[in-house]
PDB file of N, CA and C in Angstrom:
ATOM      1  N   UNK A   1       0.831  -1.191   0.000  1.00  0.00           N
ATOM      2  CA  UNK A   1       0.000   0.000   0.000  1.00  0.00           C
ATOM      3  C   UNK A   1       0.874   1.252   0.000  1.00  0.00           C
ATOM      4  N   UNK A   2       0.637   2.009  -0.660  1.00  0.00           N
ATOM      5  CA  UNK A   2       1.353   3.445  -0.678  1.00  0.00           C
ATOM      6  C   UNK A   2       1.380   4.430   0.986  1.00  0.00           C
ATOM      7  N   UNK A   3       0.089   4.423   1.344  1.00  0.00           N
ATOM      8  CA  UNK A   3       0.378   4.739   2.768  1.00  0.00           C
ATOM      9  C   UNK A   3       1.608   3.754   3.497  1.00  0.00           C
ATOM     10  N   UNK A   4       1.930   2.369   3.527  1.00  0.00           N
ATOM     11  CA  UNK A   4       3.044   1.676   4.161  1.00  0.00           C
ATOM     12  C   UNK A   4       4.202   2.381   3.493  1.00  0.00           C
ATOM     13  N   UNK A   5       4.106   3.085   2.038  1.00  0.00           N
ATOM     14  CA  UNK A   5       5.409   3.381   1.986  1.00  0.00           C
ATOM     15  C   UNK A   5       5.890   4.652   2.489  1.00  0.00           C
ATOM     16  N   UNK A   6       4.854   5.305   3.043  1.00  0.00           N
ATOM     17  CA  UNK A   6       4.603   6.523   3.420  1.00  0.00           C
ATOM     18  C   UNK A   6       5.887   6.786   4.834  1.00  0.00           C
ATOM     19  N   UNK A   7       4.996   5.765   5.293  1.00  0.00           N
ATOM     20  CA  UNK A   7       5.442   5.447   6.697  1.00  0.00           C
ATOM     21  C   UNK A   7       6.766   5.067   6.915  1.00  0.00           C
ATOM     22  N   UNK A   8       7.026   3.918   5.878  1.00  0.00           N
ATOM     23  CA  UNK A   8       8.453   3.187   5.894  1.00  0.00           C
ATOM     24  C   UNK A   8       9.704   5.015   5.885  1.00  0.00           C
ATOM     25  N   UNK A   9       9.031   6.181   4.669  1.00  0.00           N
ATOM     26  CA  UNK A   9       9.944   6.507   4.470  1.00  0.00           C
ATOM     27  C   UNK A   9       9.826   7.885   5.605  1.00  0.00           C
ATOM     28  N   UNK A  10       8.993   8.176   6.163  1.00  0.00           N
ATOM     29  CA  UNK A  10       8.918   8.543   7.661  1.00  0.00           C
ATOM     30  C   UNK A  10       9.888   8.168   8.899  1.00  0.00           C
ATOM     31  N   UNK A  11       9.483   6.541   8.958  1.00  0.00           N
ATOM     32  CA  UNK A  11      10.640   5.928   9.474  1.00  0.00           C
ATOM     33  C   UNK A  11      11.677   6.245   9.209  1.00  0.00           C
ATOM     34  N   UNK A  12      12.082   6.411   8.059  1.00  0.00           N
ATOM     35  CA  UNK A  12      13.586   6.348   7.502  1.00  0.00           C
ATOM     36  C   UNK A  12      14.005   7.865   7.758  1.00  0.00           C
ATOM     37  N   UNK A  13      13.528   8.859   7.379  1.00  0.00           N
ATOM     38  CA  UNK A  13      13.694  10.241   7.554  1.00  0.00           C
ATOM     39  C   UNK A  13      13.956  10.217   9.444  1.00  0.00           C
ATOM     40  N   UNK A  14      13.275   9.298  10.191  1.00  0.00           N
ATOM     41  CA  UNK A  14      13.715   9.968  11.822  1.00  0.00           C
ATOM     42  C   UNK A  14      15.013   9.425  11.477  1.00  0.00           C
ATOM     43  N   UNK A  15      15.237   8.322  11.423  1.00  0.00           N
ATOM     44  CA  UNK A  15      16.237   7.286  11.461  1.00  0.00           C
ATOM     45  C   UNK A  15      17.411   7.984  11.538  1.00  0.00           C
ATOM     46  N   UNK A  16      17.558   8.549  10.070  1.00  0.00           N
ATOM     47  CA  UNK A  16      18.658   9.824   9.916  1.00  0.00           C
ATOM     48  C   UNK A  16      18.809  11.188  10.450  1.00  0.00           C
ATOM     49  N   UNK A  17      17.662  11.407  11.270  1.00  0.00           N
ATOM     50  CA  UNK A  17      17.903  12.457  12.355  1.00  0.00           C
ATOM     51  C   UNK A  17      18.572  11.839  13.278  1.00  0.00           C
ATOM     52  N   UNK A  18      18.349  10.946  13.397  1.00  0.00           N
ATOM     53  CA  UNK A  18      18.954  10.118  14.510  1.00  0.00           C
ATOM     54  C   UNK A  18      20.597  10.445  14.465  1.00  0.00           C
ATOM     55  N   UNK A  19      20.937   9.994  13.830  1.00  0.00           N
ATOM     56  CA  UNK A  19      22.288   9.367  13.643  1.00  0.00           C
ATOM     57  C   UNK A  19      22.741  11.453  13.386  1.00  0.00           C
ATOM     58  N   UNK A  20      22.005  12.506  12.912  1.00  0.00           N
ATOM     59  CA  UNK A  20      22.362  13.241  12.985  1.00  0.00           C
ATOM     60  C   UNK A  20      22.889  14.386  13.807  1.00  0.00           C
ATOM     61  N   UNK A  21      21.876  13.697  14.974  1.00  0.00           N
ATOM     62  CA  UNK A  21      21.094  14.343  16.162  1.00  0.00           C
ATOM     63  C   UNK A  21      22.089  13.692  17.013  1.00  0.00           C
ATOM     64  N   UNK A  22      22.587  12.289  16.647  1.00  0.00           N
ATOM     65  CA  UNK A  22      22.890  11.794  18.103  1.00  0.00           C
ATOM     66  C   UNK A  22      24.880  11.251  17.738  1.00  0.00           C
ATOM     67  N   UNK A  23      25.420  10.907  16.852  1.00  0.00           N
ATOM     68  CA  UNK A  23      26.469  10.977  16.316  1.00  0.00           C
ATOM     69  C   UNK A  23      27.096  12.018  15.125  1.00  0.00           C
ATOM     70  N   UNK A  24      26.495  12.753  14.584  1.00  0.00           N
ATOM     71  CA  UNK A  24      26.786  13.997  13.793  1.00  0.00           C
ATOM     72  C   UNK A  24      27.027  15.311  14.137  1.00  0.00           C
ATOM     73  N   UNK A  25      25.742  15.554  15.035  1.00  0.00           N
ATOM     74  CA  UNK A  25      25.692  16.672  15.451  1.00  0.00           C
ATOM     75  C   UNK A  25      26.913  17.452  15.576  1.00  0.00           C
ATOM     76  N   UNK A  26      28.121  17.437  16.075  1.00  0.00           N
ATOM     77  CA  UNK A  26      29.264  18.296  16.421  1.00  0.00           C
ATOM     78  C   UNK A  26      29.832  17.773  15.271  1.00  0.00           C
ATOM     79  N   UNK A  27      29.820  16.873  14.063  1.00  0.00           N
ATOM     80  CA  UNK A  27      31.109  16.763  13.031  1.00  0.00           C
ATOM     81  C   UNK A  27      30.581  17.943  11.886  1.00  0.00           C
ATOM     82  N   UNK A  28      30.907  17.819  10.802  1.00  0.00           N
ATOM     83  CA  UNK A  28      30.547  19.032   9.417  1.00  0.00           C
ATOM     84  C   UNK A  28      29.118  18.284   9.093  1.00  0.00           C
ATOM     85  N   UNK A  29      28.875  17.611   8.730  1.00  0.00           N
ATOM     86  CA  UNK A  29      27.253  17.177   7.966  1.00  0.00           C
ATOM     87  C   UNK A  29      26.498  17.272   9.154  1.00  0.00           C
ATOM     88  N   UNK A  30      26.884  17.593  10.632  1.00  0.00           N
ATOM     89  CA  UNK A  30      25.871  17.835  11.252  1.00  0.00           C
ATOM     90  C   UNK A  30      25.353  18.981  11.470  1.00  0.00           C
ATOM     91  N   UNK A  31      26.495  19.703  11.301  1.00  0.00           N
ATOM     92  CA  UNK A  31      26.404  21.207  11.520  1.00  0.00           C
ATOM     93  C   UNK A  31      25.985  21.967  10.423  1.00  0.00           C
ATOM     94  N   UNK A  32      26.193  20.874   9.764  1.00  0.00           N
ATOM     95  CA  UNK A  32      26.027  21.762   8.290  1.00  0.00           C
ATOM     96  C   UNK A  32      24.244  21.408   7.631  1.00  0.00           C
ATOM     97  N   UNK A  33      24.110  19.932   8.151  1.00  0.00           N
ATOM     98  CA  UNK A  33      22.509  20.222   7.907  1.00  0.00           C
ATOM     99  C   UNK A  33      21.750  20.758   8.941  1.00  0.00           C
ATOM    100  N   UNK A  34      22.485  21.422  10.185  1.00  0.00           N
ATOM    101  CA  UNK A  34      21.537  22.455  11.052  1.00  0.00           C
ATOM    102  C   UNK A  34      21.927  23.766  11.295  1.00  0.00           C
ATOM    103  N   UNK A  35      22.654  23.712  10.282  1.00  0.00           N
ATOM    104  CA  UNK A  35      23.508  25.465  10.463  1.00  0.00           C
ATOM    105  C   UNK A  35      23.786  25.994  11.940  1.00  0.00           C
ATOM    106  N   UNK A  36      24.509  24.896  12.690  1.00  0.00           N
ATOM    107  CA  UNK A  36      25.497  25.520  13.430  1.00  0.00           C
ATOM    108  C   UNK A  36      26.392  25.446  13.704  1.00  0.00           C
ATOM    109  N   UNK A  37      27.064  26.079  14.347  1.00  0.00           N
ATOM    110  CA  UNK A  37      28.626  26.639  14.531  1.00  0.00           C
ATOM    111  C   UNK A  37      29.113  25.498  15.357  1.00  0.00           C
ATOM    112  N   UNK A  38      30.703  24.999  14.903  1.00  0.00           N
ATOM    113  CA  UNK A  38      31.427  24.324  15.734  1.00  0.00           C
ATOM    114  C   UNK A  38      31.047  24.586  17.348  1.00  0.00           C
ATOM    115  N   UNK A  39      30.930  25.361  17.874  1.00  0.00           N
ATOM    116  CA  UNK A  39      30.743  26.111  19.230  1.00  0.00           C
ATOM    117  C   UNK A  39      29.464  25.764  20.279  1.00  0.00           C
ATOM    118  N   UNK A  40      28.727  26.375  19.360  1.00  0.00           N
ATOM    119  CA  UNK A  40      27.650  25.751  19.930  1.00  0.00           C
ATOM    120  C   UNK A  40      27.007  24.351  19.666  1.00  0.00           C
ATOM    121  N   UNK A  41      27.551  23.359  18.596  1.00  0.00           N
ATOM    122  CA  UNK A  41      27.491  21.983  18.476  1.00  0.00           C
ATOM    123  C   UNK A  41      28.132  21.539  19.928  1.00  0.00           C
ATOM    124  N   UNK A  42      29.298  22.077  19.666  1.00  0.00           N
ATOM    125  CA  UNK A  42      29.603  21.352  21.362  1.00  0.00           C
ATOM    126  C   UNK A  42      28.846  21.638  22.338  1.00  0.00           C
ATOM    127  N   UNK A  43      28.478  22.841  23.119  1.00  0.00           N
ATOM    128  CA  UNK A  43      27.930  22.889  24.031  1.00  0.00           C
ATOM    129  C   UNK A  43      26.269  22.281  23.969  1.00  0.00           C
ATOM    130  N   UNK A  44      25.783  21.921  22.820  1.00  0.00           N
ATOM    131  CA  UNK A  44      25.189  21.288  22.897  1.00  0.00           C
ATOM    132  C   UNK A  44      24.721  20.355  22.426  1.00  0.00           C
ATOM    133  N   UNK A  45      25.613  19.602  22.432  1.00  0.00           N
ATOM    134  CA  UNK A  45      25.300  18.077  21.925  1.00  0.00           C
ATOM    135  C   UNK A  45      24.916  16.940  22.942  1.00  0.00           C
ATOM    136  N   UNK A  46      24.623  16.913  24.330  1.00  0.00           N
ATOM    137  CA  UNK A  46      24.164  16.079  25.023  1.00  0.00           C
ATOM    138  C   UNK A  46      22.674  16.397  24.577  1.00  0.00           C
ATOM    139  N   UNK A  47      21.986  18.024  24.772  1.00  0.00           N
ATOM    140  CA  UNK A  47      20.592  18.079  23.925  1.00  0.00           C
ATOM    141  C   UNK A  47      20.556  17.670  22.772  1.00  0.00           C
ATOM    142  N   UNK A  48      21.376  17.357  21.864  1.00  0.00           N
ATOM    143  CA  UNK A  48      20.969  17.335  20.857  1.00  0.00           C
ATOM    144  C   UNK A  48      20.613  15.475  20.840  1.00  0.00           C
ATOM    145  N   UNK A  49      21.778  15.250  21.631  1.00  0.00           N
ATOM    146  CA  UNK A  49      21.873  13.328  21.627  1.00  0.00           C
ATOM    147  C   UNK A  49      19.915  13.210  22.287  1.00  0.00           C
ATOM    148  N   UNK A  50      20.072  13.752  23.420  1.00  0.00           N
ATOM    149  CA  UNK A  50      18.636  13.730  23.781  1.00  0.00           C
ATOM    150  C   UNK A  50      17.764  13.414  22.587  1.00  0.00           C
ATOM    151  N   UNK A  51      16.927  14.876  21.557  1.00  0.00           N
ATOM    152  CA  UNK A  51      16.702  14.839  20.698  1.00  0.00           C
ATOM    153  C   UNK A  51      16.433  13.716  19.892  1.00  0.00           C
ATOM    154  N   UNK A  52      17.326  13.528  19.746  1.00  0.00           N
ATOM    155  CA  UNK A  52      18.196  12.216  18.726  1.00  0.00           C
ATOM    156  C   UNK A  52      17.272  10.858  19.327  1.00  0.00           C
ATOM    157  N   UNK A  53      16.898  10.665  20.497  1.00  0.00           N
ATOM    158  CA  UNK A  53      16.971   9.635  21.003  1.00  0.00           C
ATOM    159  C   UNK A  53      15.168   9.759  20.899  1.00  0.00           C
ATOM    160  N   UNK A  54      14.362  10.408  20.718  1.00  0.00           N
ATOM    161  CA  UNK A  54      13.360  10.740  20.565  1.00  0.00           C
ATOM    162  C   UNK A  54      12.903  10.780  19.425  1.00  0.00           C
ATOM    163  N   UNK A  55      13.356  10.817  18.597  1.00  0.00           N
ATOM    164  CA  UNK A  55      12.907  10.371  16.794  1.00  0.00           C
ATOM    165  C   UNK A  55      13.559   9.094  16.705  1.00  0.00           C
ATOM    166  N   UNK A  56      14.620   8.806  17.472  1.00  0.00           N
ATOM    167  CA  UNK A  56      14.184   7.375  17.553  1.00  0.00           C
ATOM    168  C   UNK A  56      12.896   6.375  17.802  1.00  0.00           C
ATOM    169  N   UNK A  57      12.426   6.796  18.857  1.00  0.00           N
ATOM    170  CA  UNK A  57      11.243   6.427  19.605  1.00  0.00           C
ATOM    171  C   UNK A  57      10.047   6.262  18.300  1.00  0.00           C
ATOM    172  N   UNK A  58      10.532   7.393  17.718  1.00  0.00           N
ATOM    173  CA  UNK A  58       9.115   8.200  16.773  1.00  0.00           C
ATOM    174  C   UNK A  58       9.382   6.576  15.712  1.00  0.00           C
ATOM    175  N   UNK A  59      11.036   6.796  14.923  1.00  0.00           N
ATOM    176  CA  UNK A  59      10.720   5.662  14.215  1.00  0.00           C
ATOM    177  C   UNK A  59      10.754   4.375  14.536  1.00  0.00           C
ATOM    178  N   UNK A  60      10.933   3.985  15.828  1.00  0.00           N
ATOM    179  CA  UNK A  60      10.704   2.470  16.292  1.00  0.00           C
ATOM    180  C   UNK A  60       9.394   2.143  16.129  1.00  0.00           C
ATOM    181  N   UNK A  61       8.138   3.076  16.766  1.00  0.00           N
ATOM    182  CA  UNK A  61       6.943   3.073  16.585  1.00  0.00           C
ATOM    183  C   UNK A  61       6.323   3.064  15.323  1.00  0.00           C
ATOM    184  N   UNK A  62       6.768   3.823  14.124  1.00  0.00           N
ATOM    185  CA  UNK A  62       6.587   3.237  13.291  1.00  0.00           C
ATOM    186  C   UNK A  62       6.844   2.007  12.031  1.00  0.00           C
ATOM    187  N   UNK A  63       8.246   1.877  12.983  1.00  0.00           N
ATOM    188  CA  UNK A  63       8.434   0.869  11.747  1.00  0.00           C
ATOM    189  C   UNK A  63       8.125  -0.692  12.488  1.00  0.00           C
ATOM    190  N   UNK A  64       7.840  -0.465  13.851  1.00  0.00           N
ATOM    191  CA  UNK A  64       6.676  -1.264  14.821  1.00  0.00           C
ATOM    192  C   UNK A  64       5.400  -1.655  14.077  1.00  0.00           C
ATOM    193  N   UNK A  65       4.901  -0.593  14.042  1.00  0.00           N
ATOM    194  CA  UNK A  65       3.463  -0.493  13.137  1.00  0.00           C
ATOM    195  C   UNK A  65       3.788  -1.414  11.637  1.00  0.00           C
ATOM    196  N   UNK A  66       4.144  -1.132  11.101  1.00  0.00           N
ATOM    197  CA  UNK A  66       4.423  -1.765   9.733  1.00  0.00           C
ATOM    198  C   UNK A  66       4.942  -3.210   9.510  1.00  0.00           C
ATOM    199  N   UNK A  67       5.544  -3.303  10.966  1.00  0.00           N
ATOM    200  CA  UNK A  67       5.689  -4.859  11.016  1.00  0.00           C
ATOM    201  C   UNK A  67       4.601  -5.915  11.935  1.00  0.00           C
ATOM    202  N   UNK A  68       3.865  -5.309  12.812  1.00  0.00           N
ATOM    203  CA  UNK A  68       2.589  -5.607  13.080  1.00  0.00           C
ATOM    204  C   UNK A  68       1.363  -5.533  12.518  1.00  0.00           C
ATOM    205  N   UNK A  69       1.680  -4.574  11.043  1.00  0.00           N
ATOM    206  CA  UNK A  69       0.272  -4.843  10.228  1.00  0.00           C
ATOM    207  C   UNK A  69      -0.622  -3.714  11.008  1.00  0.00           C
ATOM    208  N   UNK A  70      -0.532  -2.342  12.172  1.00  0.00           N
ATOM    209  CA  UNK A  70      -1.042  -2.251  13.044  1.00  0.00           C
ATOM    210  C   UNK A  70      -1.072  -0.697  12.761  1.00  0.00           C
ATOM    211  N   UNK A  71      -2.741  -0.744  12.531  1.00  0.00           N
ATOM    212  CA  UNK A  71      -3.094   0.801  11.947  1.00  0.00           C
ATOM    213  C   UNK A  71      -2.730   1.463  12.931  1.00  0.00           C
ATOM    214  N   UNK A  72      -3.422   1.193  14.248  1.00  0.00           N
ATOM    215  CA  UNK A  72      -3.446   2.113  15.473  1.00  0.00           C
ATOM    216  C   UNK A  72      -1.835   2.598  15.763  1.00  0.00           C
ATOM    217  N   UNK A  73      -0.877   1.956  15.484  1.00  0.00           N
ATOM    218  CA  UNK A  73       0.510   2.197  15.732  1.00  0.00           C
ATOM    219  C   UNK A  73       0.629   3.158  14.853  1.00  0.00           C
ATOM    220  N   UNK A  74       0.708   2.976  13.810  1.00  0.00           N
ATOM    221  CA  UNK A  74       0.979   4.084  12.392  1.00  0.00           C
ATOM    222  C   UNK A  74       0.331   5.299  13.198  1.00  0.00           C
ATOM    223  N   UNK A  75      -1.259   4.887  12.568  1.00  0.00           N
ATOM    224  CA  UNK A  75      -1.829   6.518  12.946  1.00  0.00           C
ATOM    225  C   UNK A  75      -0.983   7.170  14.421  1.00  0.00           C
ATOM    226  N   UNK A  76      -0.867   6.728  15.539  1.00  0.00           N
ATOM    227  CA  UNK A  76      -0.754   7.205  16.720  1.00  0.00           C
ATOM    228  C   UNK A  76       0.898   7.645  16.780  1.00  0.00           C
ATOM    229  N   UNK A  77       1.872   7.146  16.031  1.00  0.00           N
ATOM    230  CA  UNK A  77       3.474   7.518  15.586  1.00  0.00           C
ATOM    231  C   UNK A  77       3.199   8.769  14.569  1.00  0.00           C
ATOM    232  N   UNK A  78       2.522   8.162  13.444  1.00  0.00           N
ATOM    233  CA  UNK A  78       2.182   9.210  12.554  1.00  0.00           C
ATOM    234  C   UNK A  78       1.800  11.020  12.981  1.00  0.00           C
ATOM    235  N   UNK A  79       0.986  10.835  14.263  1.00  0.00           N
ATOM    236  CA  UNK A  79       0.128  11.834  14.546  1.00  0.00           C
ATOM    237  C   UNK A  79       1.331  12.515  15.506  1.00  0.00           C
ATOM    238  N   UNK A  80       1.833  11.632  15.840  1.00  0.00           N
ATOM    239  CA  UNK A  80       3.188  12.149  17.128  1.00  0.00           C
ATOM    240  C   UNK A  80       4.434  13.165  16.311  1.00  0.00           C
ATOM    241  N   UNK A  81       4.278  12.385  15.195  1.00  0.00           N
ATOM    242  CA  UNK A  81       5.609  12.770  13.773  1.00  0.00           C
ATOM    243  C   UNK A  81       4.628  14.486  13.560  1.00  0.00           C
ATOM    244  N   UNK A  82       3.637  14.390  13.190  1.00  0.00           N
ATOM    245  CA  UNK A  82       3.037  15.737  12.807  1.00  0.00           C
ATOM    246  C   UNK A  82       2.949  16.642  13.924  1.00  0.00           C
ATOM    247  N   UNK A  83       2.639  16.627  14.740  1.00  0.00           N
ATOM    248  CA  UNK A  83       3.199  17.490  16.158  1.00  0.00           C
ATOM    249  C   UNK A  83       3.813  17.994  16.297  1.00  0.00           C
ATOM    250  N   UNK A  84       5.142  16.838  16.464  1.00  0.00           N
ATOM    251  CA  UNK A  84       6.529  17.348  16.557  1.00  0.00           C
ATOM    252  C   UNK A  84       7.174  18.423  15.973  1.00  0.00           C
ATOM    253  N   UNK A  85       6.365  17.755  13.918  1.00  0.00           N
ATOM    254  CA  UNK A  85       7.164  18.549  12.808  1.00  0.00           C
ATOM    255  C   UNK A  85       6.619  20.299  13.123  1.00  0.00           C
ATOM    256  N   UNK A  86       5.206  20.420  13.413  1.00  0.00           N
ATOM    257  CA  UNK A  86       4.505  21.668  13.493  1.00  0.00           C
ATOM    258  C   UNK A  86       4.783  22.365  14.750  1.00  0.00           C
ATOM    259  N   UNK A  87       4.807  21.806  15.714  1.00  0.00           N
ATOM    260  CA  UNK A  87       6.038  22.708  17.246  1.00  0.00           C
ATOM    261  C   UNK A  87       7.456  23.398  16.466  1.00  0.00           C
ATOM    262  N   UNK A  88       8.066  22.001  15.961  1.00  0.00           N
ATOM    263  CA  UNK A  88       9.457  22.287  15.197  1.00  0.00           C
ATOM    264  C   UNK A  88       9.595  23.530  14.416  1.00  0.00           C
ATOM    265  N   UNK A  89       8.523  23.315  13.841  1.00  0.00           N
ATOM    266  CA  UNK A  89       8.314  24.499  12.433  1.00  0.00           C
ATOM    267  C   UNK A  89       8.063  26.167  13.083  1.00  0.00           C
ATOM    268  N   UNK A  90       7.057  25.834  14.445  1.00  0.00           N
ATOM    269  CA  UNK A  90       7.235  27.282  14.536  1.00  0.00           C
ATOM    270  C   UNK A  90       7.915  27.628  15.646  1.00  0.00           C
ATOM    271  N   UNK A  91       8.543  26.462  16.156  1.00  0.00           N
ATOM    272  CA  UNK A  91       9.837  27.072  17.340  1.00  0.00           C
ATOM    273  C   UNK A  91      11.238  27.409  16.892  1.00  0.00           C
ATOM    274  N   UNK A  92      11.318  26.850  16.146  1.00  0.00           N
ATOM    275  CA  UNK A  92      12.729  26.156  15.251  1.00  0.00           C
ATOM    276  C   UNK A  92      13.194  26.643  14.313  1.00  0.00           C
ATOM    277  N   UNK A  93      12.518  26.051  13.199  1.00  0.00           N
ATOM    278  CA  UNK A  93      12.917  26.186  11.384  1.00  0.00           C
ATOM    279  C   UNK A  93      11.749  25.668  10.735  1.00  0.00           C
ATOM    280  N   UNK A  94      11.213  26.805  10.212  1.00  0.00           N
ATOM    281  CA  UNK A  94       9.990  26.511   9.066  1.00  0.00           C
ATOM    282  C   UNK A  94      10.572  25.258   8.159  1.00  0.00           C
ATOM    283  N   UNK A  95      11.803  24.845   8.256  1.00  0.00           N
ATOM    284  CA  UNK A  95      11.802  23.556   7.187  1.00  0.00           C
ATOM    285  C   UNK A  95      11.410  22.388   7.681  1.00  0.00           C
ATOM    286  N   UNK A  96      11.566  21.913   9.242  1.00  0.00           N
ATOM    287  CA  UNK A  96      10.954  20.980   9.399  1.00  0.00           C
ATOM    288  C   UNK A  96       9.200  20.755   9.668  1.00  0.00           C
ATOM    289  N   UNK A  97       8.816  21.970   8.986  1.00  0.00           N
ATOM    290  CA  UNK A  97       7.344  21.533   7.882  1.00  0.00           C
ATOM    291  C   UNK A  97       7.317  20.996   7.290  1.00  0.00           C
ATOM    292  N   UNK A  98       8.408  20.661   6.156  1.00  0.00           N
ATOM    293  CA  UNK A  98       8.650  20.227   5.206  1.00  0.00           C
ATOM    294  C   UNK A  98       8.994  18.932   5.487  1.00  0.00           C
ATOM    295  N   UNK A  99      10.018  18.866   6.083  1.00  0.00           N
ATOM    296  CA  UNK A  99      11.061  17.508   6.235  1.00  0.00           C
ATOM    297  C   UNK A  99      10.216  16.570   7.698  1.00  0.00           C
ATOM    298  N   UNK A 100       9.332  16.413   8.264  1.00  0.00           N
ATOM    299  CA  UNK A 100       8.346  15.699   9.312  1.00  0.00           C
ATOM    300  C   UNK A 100       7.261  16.071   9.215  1.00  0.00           C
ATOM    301  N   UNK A 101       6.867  17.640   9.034  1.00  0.00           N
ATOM    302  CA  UNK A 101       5.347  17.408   9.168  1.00  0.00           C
ATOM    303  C   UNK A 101       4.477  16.974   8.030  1.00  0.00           C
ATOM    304  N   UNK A 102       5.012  17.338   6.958  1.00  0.00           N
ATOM    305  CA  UNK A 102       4.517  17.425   5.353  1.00  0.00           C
ATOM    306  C   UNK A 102       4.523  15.485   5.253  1.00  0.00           C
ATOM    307  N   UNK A 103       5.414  15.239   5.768  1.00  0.00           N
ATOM    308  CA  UNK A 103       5.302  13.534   5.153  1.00  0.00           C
ATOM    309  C   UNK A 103       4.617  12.900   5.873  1.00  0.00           C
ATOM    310  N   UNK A 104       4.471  13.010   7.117  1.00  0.00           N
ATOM    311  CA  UNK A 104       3.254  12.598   8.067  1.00  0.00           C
ATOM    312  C   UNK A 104       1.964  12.963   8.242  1.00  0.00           C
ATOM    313  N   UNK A 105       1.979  14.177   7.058  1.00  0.00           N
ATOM    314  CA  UNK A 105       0.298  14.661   6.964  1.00  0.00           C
ATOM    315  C   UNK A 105       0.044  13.598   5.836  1.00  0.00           C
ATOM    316  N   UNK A 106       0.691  13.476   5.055  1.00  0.00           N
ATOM    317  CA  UNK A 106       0.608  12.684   3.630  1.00  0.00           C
ATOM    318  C   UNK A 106       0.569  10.894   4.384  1.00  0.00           C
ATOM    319  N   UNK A 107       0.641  10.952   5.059  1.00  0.00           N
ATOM    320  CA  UNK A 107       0.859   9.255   5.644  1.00  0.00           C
ATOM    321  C   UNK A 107      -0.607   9.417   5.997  1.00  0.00           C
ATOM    322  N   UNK A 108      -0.801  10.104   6.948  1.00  0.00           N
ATOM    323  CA  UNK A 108      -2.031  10.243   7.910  1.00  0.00           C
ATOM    324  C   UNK A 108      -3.072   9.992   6.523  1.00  0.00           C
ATOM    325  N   UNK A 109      -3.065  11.035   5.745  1.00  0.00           N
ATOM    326  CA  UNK A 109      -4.215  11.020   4.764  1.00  0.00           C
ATOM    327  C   UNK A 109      -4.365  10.036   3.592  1.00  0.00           C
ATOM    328  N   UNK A 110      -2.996   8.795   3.441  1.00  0.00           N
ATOM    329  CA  UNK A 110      -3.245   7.855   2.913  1.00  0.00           C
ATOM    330  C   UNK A 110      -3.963   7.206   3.541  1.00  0.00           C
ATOM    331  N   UNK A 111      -3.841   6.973   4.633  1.00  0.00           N
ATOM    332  CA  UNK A 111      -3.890   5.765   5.782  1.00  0.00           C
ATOM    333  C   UNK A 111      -5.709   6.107   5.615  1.00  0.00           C
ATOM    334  N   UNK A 112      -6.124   7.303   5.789  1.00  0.00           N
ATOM    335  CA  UNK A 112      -7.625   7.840   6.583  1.00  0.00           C
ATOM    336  C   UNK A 112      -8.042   7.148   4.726  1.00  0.00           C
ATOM    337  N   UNK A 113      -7.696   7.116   4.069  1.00  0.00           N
ATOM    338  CA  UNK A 113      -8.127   7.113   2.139  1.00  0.00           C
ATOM    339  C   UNK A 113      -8.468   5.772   2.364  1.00  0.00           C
ATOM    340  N   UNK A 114      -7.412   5.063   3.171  1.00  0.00           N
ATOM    341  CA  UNK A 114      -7.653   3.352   2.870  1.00  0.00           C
ATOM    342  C   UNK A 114      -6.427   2.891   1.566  1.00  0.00           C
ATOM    343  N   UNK A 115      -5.304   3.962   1.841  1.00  0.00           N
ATOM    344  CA  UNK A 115      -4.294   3.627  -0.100  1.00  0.00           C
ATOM    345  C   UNK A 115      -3.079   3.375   0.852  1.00  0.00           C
TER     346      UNK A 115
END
């Protein structure tokens, strides 16, 4: 179903926050896909590992869901992913509208289609 692939690539998008959030963060591709400074990567990279460890959560749950066959998991990860992305977006960086909330509205509304 196209909604499962929705999800799978949801999953996959925390996945790589992950590893961005939680081993990147202070090297160049971390800083460089969050535009910040050597400086403050360091001082904060235990928040950021935090972080990190929380879109984990997001994609265990869903890629949980997808291996249980288990709408209620999807929708309820799914709905957690759109939250997140829309706090993100207006605390943060209007891009993670784009990059979490936008793909989890599109999951949500396969899923509600039945595709």
């Amino acid at each position: 179903m196209p909604s499962n692939i929705v999800v799978g690539l949801v999953a996959a998008i925390h996945l790589y926050i992950v590893v961005l959030e939680m081993i990147l963060w202070d090297k160049p591709a971390g800083r460089r896909a969050f535009g910040t400074t050597a400086d403050f990567a360091q001082q904060t990279k235990v928040l950021a590992a935090n972080q990190g460890l929380y879109n984990g959560f997001l994609a265990a749950g869903l890629i949980a869901g997808l291996i249980l066959h288990s709408p209620a998991f999807k929708i309820f990860f799914l709905v957690c992913v759109l939250i997140a992305g829309l706090f993100g977006a207006v605390t943060a960086s209007r891009k993670i509208l784009f990059i979490q909330a936008l793909p989890a509205a599109v999951g949500l509304l396969l899923m509600a289609a039945g595709i």
